[in-house]
Protein backbone atom coordinates (compact mmCIF):
# COMPACT_ATOMS: atom_id res chain seq x y z
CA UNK A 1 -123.44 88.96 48.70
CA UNK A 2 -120.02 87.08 49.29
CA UNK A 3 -118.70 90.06 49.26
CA UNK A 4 -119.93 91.62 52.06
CA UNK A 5 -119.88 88.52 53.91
CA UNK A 6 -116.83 87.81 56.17
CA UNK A 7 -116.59 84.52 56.87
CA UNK A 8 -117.04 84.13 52.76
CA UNK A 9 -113.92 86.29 52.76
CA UNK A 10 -112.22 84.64 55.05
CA UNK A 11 -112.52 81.48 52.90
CA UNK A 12 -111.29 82.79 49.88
CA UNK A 13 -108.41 84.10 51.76
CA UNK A 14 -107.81 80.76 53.17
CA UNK A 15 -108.37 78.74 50.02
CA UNK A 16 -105.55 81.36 48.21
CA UNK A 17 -103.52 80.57 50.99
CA UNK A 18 -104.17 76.66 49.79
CA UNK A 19 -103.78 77.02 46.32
CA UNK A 20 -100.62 79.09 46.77
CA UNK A 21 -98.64 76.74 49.14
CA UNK A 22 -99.96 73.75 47.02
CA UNK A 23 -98.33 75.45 44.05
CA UNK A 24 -94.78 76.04 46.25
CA UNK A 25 -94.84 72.09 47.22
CA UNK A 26 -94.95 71.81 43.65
CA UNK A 27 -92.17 73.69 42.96
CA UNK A 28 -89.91 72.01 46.10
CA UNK A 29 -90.96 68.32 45.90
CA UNK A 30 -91.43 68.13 42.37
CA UNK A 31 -88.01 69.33 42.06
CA UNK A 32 -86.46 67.44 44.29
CA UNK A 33 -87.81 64.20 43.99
CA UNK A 34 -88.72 63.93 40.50
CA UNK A 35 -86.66 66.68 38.09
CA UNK A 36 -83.84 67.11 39.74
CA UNK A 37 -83.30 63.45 38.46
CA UNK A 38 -83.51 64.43 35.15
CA UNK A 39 -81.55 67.43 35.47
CA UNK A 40 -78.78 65.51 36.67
CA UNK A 41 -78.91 62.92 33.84
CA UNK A 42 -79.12 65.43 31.40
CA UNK A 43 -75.90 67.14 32.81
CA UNK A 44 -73.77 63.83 32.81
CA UNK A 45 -75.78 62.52 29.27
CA UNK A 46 -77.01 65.15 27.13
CA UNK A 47 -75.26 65.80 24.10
CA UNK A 48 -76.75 69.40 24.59
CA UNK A 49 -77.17 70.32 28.03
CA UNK A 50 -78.56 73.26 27.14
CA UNK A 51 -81.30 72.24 25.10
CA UNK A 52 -82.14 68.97 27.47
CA UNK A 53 -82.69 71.94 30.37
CA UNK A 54 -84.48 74.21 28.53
CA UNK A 55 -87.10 70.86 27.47
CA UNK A 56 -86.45 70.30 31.27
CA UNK A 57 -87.81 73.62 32.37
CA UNK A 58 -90.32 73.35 29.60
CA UNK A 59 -92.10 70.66 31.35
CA UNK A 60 -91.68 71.45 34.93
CA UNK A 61 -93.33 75.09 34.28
CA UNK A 62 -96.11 73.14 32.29
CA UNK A 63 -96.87 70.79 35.22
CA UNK A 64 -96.93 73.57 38.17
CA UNK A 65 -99.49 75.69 35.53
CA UNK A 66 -101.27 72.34 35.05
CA UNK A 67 -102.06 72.00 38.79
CA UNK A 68 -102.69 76.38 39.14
CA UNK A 69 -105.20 75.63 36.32
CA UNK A 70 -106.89 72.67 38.29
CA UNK A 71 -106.90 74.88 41.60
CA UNK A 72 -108.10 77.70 40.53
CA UNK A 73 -111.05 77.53 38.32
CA UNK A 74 -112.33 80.44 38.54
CA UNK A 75 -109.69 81.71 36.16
CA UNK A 76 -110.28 81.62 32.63
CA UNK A 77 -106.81 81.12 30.29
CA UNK A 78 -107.11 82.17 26.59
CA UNK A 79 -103.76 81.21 25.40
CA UNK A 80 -103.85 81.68 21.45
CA UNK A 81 -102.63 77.92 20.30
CA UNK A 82 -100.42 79.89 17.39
CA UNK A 83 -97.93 81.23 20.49
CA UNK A 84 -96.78 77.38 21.29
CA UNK A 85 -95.74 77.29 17.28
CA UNK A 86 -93.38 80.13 17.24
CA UNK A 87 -89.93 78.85 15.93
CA UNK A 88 -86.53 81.17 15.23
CA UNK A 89 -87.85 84.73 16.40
CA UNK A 90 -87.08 87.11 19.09
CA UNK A 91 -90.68 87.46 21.06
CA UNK A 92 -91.01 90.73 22.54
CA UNK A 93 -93.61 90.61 24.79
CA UNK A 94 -95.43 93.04 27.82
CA UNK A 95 -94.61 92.19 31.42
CA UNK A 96 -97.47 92.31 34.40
CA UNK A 97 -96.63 89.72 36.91
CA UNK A 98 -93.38 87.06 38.13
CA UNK A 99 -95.92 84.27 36.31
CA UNK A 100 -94.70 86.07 32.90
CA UNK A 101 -91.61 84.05 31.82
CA UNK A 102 -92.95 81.27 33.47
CA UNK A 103 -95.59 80.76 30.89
CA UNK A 104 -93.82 81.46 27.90
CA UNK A 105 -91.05 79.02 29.26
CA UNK A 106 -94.09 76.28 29.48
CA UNK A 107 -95.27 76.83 25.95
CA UNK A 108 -92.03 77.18 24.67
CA UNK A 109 -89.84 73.92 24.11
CA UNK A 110 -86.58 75.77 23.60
CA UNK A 111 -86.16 79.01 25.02
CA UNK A 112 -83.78 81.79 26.43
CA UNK A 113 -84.64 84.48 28.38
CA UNK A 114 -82.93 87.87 30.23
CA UNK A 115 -82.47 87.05 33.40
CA UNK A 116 -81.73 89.05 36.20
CA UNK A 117 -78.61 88.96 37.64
CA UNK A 118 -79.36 88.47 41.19
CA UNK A 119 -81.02 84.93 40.27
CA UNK A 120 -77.83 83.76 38.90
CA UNK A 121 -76.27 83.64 42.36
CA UNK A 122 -79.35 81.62 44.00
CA UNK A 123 -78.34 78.19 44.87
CA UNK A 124 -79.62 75.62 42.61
CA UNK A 125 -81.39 78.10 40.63
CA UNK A 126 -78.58 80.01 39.68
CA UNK A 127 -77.15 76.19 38.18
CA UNK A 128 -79.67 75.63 36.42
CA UNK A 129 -80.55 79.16 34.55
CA UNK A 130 -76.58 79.37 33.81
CA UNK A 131 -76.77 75.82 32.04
CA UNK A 132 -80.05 76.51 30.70
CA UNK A 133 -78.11 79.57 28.59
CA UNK A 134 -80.18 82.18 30.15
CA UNK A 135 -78.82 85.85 29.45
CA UNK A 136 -77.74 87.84 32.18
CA UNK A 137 -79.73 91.10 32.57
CA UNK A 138 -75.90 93.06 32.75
CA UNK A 139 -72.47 93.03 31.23
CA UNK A 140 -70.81 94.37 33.80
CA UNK A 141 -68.31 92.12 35.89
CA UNK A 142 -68.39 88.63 35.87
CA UNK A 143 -71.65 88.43 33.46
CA UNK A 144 -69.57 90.45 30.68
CA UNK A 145 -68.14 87.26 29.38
CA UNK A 146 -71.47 85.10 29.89
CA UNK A 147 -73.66 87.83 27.58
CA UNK A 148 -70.90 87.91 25.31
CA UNK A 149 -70.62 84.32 24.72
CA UNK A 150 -74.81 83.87 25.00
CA UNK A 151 -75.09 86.61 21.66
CA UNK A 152 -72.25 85.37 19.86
CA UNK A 153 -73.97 81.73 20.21
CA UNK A 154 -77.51 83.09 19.47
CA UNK A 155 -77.62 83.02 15.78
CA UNK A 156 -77.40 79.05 15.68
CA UNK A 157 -80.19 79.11 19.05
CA UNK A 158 -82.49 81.00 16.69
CA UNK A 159 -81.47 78.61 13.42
CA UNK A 160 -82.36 75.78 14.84
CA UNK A 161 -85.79 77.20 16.17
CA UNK A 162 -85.16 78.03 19.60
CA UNK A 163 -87.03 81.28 20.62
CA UNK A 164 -85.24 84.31 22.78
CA UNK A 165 -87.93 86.28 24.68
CA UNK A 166 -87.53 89.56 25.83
CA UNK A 167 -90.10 92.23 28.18
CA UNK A 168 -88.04 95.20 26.81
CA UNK A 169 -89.53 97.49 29.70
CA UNK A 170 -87.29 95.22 31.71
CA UNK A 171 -89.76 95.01 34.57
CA UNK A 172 -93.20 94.98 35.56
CA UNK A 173 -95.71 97.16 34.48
CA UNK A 174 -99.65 98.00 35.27
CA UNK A 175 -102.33 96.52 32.79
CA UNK A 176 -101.91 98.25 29.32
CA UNK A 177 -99.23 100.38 30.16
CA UNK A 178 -96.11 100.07 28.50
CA UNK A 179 -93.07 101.52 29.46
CA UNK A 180 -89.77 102.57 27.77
CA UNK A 181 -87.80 99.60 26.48
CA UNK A 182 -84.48 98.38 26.63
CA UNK A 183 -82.90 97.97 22.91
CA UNK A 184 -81.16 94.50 23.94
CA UNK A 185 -83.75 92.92 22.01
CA UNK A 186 -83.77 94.83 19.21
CA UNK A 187 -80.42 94.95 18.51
CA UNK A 188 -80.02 90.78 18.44
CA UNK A 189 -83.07 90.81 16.05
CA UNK A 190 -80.55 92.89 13.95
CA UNK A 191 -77.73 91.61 13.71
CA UNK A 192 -79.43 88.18 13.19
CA UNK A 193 -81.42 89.05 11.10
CA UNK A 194 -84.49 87.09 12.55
CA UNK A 195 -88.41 88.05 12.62
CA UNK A 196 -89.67 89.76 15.47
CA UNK A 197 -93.16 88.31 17.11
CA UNK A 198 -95.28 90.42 18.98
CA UNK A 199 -97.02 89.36 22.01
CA UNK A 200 -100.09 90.68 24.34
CA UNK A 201 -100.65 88.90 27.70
CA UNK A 202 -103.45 89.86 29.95
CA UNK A 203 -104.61 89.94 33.79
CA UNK A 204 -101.70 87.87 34.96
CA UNK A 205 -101.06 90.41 37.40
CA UNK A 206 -104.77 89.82 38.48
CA UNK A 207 -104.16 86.66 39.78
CA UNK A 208 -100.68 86.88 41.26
CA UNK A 209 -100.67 90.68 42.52
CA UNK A 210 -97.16 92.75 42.15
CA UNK A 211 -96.20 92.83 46.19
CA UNK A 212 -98.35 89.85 47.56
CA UNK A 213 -97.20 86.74 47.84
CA UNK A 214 -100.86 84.28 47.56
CA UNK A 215 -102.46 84.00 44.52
CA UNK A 216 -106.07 85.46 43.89
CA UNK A 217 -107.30 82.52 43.24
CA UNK A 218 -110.68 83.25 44.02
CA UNK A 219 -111.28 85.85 41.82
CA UNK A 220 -112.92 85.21 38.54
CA UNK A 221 -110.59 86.78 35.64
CA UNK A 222 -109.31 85.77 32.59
CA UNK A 223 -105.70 85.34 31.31
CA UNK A 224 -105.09 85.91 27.91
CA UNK A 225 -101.90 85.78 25.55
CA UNK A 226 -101.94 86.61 21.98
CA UNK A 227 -99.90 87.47 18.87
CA UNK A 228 -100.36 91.15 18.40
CA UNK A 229 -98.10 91.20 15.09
CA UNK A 230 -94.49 89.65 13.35
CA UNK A 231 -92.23 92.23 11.97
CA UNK A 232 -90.14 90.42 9.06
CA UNK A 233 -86.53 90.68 8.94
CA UNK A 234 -85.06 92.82 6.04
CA UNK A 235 -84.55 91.40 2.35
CA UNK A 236 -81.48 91.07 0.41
CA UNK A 237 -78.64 93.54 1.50
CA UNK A 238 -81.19 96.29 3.37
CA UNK A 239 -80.21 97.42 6.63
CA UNK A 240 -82.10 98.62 9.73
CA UNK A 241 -81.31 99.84 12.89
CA UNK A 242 -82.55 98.63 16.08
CA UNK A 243 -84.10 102.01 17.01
CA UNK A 244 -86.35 101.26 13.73
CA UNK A 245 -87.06 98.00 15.24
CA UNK A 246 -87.99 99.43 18.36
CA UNK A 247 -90.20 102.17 16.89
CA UNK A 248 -92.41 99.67 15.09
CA UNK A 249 -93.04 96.93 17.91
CA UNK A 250 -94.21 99.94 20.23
CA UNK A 251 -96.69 100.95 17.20
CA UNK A 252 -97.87 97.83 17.04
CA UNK A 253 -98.66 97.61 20.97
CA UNK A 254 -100.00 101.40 20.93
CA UNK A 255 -102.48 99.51 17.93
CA UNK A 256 -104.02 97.01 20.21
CA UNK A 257 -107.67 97.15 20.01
CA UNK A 258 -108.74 96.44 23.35
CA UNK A 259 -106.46 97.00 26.42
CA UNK A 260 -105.53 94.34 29.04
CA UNK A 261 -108.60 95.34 31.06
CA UNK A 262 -111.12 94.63 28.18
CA UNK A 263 -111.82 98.63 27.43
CA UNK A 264 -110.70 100.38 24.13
CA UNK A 265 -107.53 101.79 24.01
């Protein structure tokens, strides 16, 4: 068996060492001699700047899973088609792995996200999440004013259809384990008085592993992301609090019928 062959380990380990600096050329050379082209148009052009990044980011995170896809076969992606479709809603979804946001971002056309704070100091990066209209994961110090501004603005993001996505655990957690959430979320979906979509994603952290830095390419596993449930705003002049809100999305996750590892919950 491969497995208790060496030198077939050693290949896998040298093929996810492949795939996984293939995937970081990507994300340098793509950048800099393709995007960052656009990028720069769409600051001196766009209209919306905001908007023309977000579609920006949108299709650089589609190309670098394109090419993940291509080099690592062995991993099966169930991505439910209704997901891409989502327009106006706060998506609360589950967080495994760093590839998280990075999918939704490249399914999503026009998207914000919480972001934390330290990446808004990052050269480059930091640019472009700012203009992008990314939230800041704080409101202390200089990222009071930035949050402030971001909610005040968010009622005509989610209006026009653009989609804020939230992992209200506000980091990682192991397979169907969910942790206590943040009410940041909750309390937008509020005062906005927008629906709330429920999302499951699966086995990410499977194929890029929490602490390691190559992909597990080699490994046959399947990613999935689904639509667990949609909680309606209220009608008319009813009120509800954000706790409320809260309460019911972690129902629907403890609901799930089968947990990120394929066994009954």
């Amino acid at each position: 068996m491969a497995g208790n062959n060496p030198q077939a380990h050693l290949g896998d380990r040298l093929i996810d060492v492949a795939v996984t600096l293939s995937c970081w050329v990507y994300f340098i050379f793509a950048f800099l001699f393709f995007f960052s082209f656009f990028y720069i148009a769409a600051w001196l052009f766009a209209a919306d700047r905001e908007r023309a990044f977000q579609y920006l980011n949108h299709l650089f995170y589609k190309g670098f899973f394109t090419l993940l896809r291509t080099l690592a076969p062995r991993q099966e992606w169930n991505i439910d088609p209704q997901v891409a479709k989502i327009r106006g809603s706060i998506i609360v979804c589950n967080h495994l792995s760093y590839l998280d946001p990075l999918i939704l971002i490249s399914l999503l056309r026009q998207n914000k996200t919480i972001v934390k704070t330290k990446f808004f100091q990052a050269p480059v990066f930091g640019w472009l999440i700012k203009v992008s209209g990314y939230l800041p994961a704080t409101t202390e110090g200089v990222y009071a004013k930035r949050m402030i501004d971001q909610v005040e603005n968010m009622g005509e993001f989610l209006k026009n259809g653009g989609n804020l996505f939230v992992f209200p655990e506000g980091t990682r957690s192991p397979g169907a384990v969910i942790g206590d959430f943040h009410k940041g979320g909750f309390k937008i979906a509020r005062m906005y008085r927008c629906p709330i979509q429920v999302l499951s994603l699966c086995n990410t952290d499977k194929l890029f592993t929490p602490g390691r830095f190559f992909f597990n390419s080699r490994q046959h596993n399947t990613i999935s992301l689904g639509i667990l449930g949609r909680i309606e705003p209220p009608q008319g002049n009813e009120v509800i609090s954000a706790d409320s809100l809260e309460k019911s999305v972690r129902r629907i996750f403890d609901n799930r019928e089968t947990s990120c590892h394929g066994e009954e919950t």
